[in-house]
N, C-alpha and C. Protein backbone atom coordinates (compact mmCIF):
# COMPACT_ATOMS: atom_id res chain seq x y z
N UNK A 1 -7.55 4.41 1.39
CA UNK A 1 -6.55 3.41 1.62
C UNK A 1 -5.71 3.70 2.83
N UNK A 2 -4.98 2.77 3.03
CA UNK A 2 -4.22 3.10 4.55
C UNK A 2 -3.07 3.90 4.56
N UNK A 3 -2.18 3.85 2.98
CA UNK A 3 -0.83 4.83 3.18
C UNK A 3 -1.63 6.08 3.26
N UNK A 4 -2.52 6.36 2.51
CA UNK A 4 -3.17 7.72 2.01
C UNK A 4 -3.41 8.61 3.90
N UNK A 5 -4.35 7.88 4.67
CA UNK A 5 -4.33 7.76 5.98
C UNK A 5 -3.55 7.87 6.45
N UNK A 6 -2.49 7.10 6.76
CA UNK A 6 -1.43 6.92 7.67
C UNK A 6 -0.69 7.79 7.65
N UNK A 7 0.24 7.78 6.39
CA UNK A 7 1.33 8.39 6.38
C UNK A 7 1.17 9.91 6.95
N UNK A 8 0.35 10.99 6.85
CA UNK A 8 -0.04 11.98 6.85
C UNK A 8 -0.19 11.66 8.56
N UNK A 9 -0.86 10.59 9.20
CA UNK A 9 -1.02 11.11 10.59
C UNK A 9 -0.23 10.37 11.23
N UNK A 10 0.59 9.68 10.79
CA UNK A 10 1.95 9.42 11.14
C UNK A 10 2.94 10.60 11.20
N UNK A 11 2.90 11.45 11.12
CA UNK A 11 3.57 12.57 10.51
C UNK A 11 3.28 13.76 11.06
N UNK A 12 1.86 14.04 11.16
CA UNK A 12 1.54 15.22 11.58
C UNK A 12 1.21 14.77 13.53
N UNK A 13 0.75 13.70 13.87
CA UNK A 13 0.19 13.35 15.34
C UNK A 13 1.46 13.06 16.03
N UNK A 14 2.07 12.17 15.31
CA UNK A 14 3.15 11.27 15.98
C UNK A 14 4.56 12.06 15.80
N UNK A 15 4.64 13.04 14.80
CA UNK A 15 6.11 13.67 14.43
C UNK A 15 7.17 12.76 14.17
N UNK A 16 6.78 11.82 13.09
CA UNK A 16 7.23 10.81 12.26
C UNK A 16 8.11 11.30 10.91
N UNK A 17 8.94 11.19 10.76
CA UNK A 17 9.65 11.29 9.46
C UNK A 17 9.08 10.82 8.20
N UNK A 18 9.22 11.59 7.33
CA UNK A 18 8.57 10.97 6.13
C UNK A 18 9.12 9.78 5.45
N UNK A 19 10.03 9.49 5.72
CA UNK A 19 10.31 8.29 5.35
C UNK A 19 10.26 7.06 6.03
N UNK A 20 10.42 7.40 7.34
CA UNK A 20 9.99 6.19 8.45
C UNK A 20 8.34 5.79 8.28
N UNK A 21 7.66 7.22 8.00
CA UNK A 21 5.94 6.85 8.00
C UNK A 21 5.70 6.18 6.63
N UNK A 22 6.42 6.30 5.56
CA UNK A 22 6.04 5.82 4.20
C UNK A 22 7.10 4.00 5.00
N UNK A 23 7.62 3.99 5.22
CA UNK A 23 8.02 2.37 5.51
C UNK A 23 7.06 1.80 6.85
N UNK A 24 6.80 2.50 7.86
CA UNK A 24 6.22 1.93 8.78
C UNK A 24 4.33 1.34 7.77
N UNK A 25 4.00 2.58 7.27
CA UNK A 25 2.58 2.15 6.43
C UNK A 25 2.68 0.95 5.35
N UNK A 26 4.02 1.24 5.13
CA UNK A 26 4.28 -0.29 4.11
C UNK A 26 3.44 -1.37 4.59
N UNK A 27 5.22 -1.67 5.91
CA UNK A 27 4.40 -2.97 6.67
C UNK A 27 2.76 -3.03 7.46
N UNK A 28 2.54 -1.65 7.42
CA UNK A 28 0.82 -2.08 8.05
C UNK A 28 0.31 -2.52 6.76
N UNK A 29 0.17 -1.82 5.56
CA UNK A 29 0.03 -3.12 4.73
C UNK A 29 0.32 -3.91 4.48
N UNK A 30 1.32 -4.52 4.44
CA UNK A 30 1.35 -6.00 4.33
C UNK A 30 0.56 -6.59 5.37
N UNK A 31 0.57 -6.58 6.77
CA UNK A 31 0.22 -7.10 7.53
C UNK A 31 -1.47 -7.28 7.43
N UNK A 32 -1.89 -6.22 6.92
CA UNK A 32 -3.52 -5.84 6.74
C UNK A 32 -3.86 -6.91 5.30
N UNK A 33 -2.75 -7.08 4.09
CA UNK A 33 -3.14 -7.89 2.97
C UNK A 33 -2.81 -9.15 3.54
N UNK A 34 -2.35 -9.70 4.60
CA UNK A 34 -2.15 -10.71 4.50
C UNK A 34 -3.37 -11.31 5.65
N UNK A 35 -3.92 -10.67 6.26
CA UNK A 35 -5.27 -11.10 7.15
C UNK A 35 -6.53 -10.63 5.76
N UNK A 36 -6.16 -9.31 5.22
CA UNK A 36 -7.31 -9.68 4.64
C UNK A 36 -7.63 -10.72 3.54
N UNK A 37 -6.40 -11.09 2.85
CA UNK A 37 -6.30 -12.18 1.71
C UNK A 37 -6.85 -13.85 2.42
N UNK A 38 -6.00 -13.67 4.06
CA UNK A 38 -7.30 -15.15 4.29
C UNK A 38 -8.36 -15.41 4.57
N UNK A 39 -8.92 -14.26 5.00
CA UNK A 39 -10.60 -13.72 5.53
C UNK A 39 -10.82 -13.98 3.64
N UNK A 40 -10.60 -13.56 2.77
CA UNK A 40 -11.15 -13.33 1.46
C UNK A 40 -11.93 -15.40 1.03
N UNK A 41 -10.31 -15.34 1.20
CA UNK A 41 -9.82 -16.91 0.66
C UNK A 41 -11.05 -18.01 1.51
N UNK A 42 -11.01 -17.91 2.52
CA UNK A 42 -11.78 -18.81 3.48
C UNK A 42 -13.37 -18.68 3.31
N UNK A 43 -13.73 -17.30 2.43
CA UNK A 43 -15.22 -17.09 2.33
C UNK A 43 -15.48 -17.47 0.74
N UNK A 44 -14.42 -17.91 -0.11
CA UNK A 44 -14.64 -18.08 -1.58
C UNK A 44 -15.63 -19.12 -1.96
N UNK A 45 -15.91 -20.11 -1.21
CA UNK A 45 -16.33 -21.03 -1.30
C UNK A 45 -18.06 -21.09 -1.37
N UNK A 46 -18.56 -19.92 -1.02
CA UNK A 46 -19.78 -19.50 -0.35
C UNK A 46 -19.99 -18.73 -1.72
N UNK A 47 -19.31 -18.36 -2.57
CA UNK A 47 -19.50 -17.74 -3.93
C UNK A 47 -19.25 -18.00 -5.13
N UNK A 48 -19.03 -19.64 -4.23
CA UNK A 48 -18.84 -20.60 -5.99
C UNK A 48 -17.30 -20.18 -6.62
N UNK A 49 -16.32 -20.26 -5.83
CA UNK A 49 -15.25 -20.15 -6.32
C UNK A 49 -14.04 -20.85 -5.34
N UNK A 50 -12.95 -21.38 -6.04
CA UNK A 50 -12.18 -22.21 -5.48
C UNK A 50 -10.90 -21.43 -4.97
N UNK A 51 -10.40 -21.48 -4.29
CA UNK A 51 -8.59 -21.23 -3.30
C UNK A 51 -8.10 -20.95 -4.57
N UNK A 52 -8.06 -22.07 -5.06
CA UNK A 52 -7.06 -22.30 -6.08
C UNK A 52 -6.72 -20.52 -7.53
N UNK A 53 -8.68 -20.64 -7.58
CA UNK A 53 -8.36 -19.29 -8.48
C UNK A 53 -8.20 -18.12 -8.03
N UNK A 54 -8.10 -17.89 -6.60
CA UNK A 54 -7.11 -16.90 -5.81
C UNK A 54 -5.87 -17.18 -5.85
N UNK A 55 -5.31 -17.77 -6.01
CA UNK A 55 -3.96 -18.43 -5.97
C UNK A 55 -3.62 -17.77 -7.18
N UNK A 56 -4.20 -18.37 -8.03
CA UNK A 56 -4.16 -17.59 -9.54
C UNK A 56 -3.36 -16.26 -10.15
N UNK A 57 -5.14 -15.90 -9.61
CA UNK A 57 -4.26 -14.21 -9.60
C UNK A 57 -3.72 -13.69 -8.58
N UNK A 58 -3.41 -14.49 -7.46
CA UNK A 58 -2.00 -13.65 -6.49
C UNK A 58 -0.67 -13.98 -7.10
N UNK A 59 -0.46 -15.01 -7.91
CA UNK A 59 0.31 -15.22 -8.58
C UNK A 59 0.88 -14.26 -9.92
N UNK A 60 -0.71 -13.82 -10.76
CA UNK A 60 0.09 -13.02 -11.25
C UNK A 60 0.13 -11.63 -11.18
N UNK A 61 -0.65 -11.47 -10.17
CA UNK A 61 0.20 -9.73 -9.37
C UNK A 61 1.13 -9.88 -8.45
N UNK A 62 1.69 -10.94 -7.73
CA UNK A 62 3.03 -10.59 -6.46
C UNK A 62 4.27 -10.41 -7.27
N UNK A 63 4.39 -10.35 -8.47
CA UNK A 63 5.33 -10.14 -9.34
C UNK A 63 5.67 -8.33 -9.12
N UNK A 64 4.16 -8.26 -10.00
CA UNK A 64 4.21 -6.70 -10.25
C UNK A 64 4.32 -6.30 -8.91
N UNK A 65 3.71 -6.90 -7.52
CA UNK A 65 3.66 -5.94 -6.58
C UNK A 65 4.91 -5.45 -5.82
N UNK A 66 5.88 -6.90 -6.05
CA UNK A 66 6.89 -6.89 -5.35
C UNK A 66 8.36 -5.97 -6.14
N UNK A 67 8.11 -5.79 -7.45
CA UNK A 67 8.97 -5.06 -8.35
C UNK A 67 8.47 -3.55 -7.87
N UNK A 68 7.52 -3.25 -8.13
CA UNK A 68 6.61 -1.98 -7.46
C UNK A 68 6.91 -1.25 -6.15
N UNK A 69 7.32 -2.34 -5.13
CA UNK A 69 7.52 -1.83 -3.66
C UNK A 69 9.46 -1.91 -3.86
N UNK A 70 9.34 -2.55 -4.39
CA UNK A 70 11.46 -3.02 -4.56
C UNK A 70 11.83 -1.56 -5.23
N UNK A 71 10.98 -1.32 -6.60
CA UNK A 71 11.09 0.64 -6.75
C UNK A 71 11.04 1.67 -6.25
N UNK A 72 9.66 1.16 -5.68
CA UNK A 72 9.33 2.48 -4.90
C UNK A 72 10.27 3.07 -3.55
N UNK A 73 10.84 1.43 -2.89
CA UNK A 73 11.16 1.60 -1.61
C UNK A 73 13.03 2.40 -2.04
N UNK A 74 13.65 1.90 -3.13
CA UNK A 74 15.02 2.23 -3.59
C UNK A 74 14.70 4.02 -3.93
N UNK A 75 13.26 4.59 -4.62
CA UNK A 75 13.54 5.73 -4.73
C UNK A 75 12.83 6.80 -3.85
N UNK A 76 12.75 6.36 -2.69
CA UNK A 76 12.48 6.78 -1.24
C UNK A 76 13.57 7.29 -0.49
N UNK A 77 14.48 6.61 -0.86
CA UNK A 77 15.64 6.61 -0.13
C UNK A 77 17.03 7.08 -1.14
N UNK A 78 16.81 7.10 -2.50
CA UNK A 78 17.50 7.51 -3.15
C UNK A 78 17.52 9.01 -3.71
N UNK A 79 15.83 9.78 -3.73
CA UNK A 79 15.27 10.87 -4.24
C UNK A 79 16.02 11.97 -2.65
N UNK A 80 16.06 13.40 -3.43
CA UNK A 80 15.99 14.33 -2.01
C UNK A 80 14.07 14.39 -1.36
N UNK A 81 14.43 14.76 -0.14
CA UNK A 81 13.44 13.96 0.61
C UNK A 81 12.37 15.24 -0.12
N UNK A 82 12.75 16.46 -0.64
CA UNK A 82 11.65 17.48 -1.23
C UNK A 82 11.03 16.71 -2.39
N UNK A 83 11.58 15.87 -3.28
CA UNK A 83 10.80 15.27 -4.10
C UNK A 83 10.33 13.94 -3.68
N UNK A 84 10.65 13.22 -2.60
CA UNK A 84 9.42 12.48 -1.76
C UNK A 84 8.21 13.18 -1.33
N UNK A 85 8.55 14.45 -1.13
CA UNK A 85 7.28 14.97 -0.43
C UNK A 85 6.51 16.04 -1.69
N UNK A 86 6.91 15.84 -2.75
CA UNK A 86 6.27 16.46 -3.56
C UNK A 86 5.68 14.88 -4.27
N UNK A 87 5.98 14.15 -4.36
CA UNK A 87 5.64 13.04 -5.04
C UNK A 87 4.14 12.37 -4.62
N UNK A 88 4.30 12.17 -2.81
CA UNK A 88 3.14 12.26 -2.11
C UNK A 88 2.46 13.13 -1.89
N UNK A 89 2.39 14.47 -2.12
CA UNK A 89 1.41 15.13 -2.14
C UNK A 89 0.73 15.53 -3.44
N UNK A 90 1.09 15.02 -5.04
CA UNK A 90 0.38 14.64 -5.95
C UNK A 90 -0.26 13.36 -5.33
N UNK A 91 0.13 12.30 -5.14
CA UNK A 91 -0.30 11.13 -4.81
C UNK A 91 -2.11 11.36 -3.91
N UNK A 92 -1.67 12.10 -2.78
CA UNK A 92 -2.98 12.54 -1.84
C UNK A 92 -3.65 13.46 -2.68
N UNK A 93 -3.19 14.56 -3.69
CA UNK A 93 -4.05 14.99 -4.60
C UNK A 93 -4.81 14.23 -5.04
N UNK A 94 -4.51 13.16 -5.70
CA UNK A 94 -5.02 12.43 -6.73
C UNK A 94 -6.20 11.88 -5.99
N UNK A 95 -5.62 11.26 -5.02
CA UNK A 95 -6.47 10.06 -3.91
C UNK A 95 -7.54 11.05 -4.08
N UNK A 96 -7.56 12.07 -3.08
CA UNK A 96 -8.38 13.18 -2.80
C UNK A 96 -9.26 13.45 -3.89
N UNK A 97 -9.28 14.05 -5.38
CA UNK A 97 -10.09 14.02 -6.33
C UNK A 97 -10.77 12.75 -6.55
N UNK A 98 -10.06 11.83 -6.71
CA UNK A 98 -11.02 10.58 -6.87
C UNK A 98 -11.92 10.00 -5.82
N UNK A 99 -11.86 10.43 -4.68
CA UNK A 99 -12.79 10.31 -3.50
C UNK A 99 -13.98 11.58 -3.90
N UNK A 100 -13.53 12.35 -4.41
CA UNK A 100 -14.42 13.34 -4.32
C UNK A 100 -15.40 13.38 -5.85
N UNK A 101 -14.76 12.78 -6.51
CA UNK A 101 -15.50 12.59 -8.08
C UNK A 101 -16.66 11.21 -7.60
């Protein structure tokens, strides 16, 4: 995924703050879900499926996603920055085993 990526060489290449690289990777995702959601949307049609039932379920995950980033982003900035950086480096653990399983 792209934070998993980023943030780390945001950080280590660029000498990025860990909290600037966990907000700057935000918005590259968004920017990346929102080209890839119309590339998705525009090919549905070719697989027997309508806009509409994308609509669907973006509907009922932008709920969860946006409560999710509204958390995450308040305890980024609220945590000492040692338990941001212990938090993400379970996080890249995890990533990391499951790439490797």
């Amino acid at each position: 995924g792209g934070g998993i990526v980023l943030v780390p060489m945001l950080q280590v290449y660029c000498k990025v703050g860990l909290r600037r690289a966990i907000g700057t990777s935000s918005a590259v995702m968004c920017v990346t879900a929102v080209i890839g959601s119309a590339v998705k949307v525009a090919g549905l049609e070719g697989h027997g499926l309508r806009a509409a039932d994308a609509l669907l379920l973006a509907g009922g995950r932008g709920p969860t996603a946006v409560g999710g980033s509204t958390i995450g982003a308040r305890l980024t900035h609220a945590l000492p920055l040692n338990a941001v950086r212990a938090a993400i480096s379970v996080l890249l653990l995890a990533a990391a085993a499951k790439l490797a399983l």
